[in-house]
N, C-alpha and C. Protein backbone atom coordinates (compact mmCIF):
# COMPACT_ATOMS: atom_id res chain seq x y z
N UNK A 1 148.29 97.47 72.26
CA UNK A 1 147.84 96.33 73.03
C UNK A 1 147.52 96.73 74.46
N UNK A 2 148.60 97.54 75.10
CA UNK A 2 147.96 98.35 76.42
C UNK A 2 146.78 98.75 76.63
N UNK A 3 146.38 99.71 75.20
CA UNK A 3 144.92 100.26 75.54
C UNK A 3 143.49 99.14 75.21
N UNK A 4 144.01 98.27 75.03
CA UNK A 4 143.02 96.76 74.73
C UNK A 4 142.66 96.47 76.06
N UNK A 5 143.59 96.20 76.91
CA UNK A 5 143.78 95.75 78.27
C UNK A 5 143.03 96.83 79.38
N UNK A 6 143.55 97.94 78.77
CA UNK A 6 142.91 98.87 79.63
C UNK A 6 140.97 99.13 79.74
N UNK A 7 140.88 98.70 78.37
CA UNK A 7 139.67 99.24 77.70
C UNK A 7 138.98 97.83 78.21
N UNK A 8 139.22 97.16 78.07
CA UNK A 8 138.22 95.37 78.73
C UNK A 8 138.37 95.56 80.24
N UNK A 9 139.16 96.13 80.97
CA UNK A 9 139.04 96.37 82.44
C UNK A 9 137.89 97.13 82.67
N UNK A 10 137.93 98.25 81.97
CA UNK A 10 137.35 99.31 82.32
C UNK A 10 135.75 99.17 82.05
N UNK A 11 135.62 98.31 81.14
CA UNK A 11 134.08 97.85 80.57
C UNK A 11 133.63 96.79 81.83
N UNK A 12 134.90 95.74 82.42
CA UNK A 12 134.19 94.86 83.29
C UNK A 12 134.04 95.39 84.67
N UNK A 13 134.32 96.67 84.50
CA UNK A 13 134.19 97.50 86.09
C UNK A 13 132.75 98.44 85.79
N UNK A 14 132.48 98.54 84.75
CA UNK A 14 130.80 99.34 84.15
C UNK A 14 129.91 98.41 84.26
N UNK A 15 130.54 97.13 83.94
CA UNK A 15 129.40 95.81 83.85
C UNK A 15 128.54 95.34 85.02
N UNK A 16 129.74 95.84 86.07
CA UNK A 16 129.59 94.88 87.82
C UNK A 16 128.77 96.12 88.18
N UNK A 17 129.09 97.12 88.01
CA UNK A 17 128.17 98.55 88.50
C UNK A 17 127.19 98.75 88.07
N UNK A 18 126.81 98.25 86.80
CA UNK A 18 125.40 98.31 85.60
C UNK A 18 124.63 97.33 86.53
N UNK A 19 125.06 95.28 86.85
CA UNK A 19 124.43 94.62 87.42
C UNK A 19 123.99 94.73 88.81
N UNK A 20 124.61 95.45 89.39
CA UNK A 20 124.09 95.85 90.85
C UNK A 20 123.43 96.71 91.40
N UNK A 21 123.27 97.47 90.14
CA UNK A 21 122.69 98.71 90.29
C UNK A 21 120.83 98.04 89.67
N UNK A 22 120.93 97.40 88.54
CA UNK A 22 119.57 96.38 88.16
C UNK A 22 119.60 95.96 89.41
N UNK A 23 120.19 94.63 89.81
CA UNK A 23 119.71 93.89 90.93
C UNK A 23 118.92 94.49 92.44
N UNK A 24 119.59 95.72 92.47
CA UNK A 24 118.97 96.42 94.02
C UNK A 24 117.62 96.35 93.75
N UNK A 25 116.42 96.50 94.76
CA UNK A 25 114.84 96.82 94.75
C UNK A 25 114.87 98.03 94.64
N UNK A 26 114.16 98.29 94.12
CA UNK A 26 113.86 99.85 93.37
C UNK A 26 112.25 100.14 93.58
N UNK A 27 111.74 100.77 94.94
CA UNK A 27 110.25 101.05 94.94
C UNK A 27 110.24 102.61 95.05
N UNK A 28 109.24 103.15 94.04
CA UNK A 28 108.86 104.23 94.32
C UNK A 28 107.60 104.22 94.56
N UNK A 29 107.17 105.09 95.84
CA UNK A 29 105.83 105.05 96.57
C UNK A 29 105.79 106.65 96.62
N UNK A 30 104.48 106.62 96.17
CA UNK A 30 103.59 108.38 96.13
C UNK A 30 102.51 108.51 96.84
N UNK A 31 101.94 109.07 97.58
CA UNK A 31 100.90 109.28 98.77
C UNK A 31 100.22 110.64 97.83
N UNK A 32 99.12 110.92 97.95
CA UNK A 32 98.79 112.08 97.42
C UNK A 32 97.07 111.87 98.22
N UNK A 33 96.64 113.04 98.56
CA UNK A 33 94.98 113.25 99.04
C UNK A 33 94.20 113.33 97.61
N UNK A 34 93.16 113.34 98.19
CA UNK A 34 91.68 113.07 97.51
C UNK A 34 91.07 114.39 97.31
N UNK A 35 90.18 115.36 96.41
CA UNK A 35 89.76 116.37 96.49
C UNK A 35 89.16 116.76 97.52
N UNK A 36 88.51 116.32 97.89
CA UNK A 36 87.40 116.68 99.40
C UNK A 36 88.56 116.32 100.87
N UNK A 37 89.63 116.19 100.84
CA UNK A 37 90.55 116.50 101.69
C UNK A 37 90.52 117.90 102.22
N UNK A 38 90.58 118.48 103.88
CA UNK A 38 90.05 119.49 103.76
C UNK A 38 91.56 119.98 103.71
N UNK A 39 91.96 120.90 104.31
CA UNK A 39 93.57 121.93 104.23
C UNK A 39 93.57 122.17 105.54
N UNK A 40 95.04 121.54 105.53
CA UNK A 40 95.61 121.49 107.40
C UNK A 40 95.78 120.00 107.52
N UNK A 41 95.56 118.97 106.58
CA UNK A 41 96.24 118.32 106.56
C UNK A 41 98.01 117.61 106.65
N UNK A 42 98.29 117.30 107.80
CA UNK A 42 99.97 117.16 107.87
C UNK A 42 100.42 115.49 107.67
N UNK A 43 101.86 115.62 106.92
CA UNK A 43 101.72 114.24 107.05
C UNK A 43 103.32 113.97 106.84
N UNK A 44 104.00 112.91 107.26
CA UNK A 44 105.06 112.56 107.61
C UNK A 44 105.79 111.69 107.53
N UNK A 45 106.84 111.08 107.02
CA UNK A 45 106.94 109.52 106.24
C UNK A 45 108.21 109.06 107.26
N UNK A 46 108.59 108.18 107.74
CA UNK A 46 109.32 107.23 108.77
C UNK A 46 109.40 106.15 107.62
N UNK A 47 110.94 106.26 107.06
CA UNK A 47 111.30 105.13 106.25
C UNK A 47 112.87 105.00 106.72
N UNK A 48 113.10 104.54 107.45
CA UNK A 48 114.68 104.14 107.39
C UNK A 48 115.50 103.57 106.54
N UNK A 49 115.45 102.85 105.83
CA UNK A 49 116.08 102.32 104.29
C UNK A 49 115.62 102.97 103.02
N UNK A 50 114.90 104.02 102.81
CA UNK A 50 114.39 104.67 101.68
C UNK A 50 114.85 106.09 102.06
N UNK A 51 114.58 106.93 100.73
CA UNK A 51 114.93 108.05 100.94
C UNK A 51 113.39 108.78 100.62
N UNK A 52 112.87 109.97 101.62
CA UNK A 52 111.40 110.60 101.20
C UNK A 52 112.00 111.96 100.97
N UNK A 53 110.99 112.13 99.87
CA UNK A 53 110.53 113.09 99.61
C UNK A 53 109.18 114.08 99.68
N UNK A 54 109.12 115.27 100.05
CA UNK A 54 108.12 115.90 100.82
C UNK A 54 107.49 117.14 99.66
N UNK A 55 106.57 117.07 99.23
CA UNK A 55 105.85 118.49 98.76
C UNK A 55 105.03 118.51 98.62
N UNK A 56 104.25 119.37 97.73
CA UNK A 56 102.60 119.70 98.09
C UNK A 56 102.24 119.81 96.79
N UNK A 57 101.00 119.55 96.07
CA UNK A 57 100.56 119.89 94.74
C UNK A 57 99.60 120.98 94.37
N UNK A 58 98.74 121.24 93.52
CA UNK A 58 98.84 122.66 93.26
C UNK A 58 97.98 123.18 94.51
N UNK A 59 96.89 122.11 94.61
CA UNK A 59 96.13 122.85 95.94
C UNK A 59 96.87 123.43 97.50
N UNK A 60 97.64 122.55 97.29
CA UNK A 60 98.26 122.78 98.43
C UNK A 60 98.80 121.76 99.47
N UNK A 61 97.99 120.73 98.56
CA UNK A 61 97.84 119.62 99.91
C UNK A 61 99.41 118.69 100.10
N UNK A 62 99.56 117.67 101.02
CA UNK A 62 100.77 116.93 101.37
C UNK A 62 100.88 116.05 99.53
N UNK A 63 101.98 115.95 99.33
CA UNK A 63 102.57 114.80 99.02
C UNK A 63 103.65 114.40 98.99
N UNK A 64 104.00 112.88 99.42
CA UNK A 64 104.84 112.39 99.87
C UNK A 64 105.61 111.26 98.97
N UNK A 65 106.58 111.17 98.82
CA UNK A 65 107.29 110.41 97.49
C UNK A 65 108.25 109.30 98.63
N UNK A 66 108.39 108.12 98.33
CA UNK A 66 109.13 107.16 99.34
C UNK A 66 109.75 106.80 98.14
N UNK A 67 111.13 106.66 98.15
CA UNK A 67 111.96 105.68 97.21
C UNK A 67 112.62 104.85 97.90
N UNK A 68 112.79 103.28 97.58
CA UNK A 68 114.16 102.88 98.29
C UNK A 68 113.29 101.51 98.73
N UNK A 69 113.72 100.87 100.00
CA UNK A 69 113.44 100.23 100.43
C UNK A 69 112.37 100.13 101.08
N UNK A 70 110.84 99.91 100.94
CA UNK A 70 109.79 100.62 101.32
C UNK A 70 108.94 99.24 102.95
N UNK A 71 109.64 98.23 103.14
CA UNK A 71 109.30 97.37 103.37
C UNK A 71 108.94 97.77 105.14
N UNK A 72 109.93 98.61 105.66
CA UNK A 72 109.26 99.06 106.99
C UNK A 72 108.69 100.73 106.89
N UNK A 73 108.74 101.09 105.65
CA UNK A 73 108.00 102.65 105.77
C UNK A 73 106.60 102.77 106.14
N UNK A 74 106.71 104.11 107.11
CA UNK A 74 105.01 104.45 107.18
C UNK A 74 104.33 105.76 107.17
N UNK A 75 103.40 106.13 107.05
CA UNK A 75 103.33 107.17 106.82
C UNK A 75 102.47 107.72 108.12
N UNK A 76 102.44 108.95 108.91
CA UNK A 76 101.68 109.32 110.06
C UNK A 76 101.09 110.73 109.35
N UNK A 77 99.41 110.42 109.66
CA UNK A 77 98.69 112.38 109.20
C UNK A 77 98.62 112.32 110.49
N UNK A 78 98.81 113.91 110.80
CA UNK A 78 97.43 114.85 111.17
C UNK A 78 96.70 115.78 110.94
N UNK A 79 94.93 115.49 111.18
CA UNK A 79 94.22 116.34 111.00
C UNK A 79 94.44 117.21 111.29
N UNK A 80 93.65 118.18 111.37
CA UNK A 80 93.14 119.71 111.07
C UNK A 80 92.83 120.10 112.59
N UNK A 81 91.73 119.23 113.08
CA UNK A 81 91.15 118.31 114.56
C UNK A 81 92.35 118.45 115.79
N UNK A 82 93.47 117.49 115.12
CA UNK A 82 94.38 117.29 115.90
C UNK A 82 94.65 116.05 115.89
N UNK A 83 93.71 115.00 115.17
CA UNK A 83 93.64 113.61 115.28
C UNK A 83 94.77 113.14 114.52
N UNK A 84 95.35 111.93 115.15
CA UNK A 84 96.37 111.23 114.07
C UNK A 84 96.18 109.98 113.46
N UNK A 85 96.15 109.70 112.57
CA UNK A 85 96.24 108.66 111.59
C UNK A 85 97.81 107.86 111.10
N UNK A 86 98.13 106.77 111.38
CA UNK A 86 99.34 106.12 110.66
C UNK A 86 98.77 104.82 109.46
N UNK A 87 99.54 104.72 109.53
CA UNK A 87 99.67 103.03 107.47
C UNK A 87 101.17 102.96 107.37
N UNK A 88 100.76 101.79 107.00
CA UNK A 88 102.52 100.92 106.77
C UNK A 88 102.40 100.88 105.44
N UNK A 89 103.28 101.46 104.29
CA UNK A 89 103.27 101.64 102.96
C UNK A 89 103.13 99.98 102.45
N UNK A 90 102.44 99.58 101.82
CA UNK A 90 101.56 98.50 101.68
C UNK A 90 102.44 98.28 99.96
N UNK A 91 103.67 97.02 99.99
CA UNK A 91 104.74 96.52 99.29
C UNK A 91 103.58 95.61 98.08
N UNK A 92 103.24 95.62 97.24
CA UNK A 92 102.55 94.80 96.20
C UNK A 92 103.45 93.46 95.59
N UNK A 93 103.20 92.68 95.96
CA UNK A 93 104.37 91.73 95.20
C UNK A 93 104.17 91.52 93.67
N UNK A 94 102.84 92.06 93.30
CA UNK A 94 102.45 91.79 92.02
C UNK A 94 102.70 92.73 91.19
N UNK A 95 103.19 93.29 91.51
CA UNK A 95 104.17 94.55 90.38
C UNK A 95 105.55 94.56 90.47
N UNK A 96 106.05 94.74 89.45
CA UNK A 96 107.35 94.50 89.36
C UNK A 96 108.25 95.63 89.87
N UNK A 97 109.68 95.72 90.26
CA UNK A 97 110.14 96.12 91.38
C UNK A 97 109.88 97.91 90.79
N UNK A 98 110.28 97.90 89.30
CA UNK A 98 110.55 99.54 88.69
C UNK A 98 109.27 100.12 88.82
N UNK A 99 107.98 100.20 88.73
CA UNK A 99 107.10 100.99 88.72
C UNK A 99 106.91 101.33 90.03
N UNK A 100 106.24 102.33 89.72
CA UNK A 100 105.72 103.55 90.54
C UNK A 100 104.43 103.11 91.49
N UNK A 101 104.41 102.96 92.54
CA UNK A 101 102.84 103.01 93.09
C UNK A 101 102.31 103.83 93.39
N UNK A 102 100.86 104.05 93.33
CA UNK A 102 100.49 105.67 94.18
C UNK A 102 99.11 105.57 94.49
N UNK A 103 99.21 105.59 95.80
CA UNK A 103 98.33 105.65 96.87
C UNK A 103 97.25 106.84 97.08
N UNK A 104 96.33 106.73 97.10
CA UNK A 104 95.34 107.80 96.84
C UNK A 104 94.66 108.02 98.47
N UNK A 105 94.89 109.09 99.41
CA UNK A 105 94.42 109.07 101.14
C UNK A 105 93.04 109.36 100.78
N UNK A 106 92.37 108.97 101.43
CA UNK A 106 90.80 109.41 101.56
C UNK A 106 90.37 109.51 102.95
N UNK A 107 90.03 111.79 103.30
CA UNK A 107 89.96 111.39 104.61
C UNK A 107 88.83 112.25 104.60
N UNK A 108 87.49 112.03 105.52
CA UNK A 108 86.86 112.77 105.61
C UNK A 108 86.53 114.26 107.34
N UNK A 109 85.99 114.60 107.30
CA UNK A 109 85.44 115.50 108.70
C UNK A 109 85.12 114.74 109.34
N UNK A 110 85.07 114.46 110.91
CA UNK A 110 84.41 113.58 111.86
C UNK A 110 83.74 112.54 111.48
N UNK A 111 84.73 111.70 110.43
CA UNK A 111 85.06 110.30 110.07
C UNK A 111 85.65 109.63 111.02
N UNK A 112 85.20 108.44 111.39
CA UNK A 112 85.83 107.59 112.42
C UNK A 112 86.71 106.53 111.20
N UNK A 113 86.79 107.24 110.04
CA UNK A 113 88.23 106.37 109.32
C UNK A 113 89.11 107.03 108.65
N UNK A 114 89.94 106.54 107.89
CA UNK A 114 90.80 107.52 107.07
C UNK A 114 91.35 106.09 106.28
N UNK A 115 91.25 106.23 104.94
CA UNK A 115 91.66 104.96 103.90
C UNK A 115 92.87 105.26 103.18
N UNK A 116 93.46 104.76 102.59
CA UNK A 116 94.37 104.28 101.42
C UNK A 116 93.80 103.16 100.79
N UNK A 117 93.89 103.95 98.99
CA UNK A 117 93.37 103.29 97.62
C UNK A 117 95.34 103.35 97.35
N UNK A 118 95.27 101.96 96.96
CA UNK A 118 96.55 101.94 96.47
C UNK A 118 96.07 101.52 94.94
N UNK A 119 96.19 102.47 94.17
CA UNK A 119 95.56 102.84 92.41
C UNK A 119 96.66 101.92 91.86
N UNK A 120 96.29 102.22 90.55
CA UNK A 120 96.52 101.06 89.01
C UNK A 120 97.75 102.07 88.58
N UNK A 121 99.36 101.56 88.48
CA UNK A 121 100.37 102.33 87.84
C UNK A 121 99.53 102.60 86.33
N UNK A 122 100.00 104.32 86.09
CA UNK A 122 99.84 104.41 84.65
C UNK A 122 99.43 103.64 83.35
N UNK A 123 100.76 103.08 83.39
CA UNK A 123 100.90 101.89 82.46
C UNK A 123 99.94 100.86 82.12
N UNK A 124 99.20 100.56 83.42
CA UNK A 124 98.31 99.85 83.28
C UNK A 124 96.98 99.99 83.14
N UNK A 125 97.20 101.31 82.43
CA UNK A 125 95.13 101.22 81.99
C UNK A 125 95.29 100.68 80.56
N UNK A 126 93.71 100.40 80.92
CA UNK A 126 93.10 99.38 79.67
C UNK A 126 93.19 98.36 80.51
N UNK A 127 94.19 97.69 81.34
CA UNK A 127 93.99 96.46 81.99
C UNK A 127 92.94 96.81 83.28
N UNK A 128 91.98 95.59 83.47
CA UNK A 128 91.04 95.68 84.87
C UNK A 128 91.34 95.38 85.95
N UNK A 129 92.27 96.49 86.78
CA UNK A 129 92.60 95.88 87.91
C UNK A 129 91.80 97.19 89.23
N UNK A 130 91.19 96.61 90.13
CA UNK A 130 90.76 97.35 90.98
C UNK A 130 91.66 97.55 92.17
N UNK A 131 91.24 98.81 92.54
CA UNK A 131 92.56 99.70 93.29
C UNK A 131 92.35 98.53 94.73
N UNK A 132 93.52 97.95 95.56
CA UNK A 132 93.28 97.77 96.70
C UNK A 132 93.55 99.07 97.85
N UNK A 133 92.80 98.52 99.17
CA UNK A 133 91.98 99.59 99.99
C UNK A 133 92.57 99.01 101.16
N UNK A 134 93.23 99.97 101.70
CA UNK A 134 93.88 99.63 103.07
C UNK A 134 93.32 100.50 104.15
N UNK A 135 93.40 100.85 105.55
CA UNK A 135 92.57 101.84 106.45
C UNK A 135 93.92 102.25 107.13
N UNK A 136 94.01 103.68 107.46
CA UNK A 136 95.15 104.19 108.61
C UNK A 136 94.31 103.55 109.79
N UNK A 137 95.51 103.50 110.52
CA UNK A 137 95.03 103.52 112.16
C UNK A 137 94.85 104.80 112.89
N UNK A 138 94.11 104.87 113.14
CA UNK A 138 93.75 105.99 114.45
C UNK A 138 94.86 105.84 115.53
N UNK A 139 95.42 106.86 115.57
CA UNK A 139 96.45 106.73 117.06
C UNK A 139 95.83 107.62 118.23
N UNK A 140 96.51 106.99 119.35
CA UNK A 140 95.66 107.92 120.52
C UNK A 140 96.20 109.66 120.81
């Protein structure tokens, strides 16, 4: 009868840890460049409630992984130039908290812009949804 007692404790202490662990927001945010990105691209993520992650893919270029709380994260480049670019990681309310977003940079040579395509999670092809398009800011 002890180990009855023990064993229903021990399940309602997995239960409260299982539900809180669901309940937290759970965003994962991915930054990745565009092919015609040139190299010497730098870039830098300012998330205080999330945790980032930093590496590069095969070319070489930045990518940047945000998990966590993404609601004041941002991300700052700099060019090659010297120029800097920032974006405020752009929260979708229309996706649900577990998927993945991933942001596609588009920057060109003596472009007076630099964009973010925030793309279609995986999951969702076959469905028609067009990527929304946000712009970095130019900093001085």
């Amino acid at each position: 009868m002890k180990w009855i007692g023990v064993t229903l404790l021990a399940l309602a202490a997995v239960a409260m840890l299982a539900g809180d662990l669901m309940a937290a927001p759970h965003h994962s945010w991915t930054l990745r460049f565009d092919l015609f990105t040139p190299k010497g691209v730098n870039c830098e993520a300012s998330a205080p409630h999330a945790s980032v992650r930093r590496g590069q893919d095969l070319r070489g270029m930045p990518r940047i992984t945000v998990t966590g709380d993404i609601s004041t994260a941002s991300i700052t480049c700099t060019a090659p130039d010297g120029s800097r670019w920032r974006t405020a990681l752009p929260a979708d309310s229309r996706r649900p908290l577990s998927q993945t977003v991933e942001g596609l940079a588009t920057w060109r040579p003596n472009a007076r812009w630099m964009r973010l395509q925030v793309l279609a999670d995986p999951s969702d092809i076959g469905q028609s949804t067009a990527p929304q398009v946000y712009r970095f800011t130019r900093l001085p």
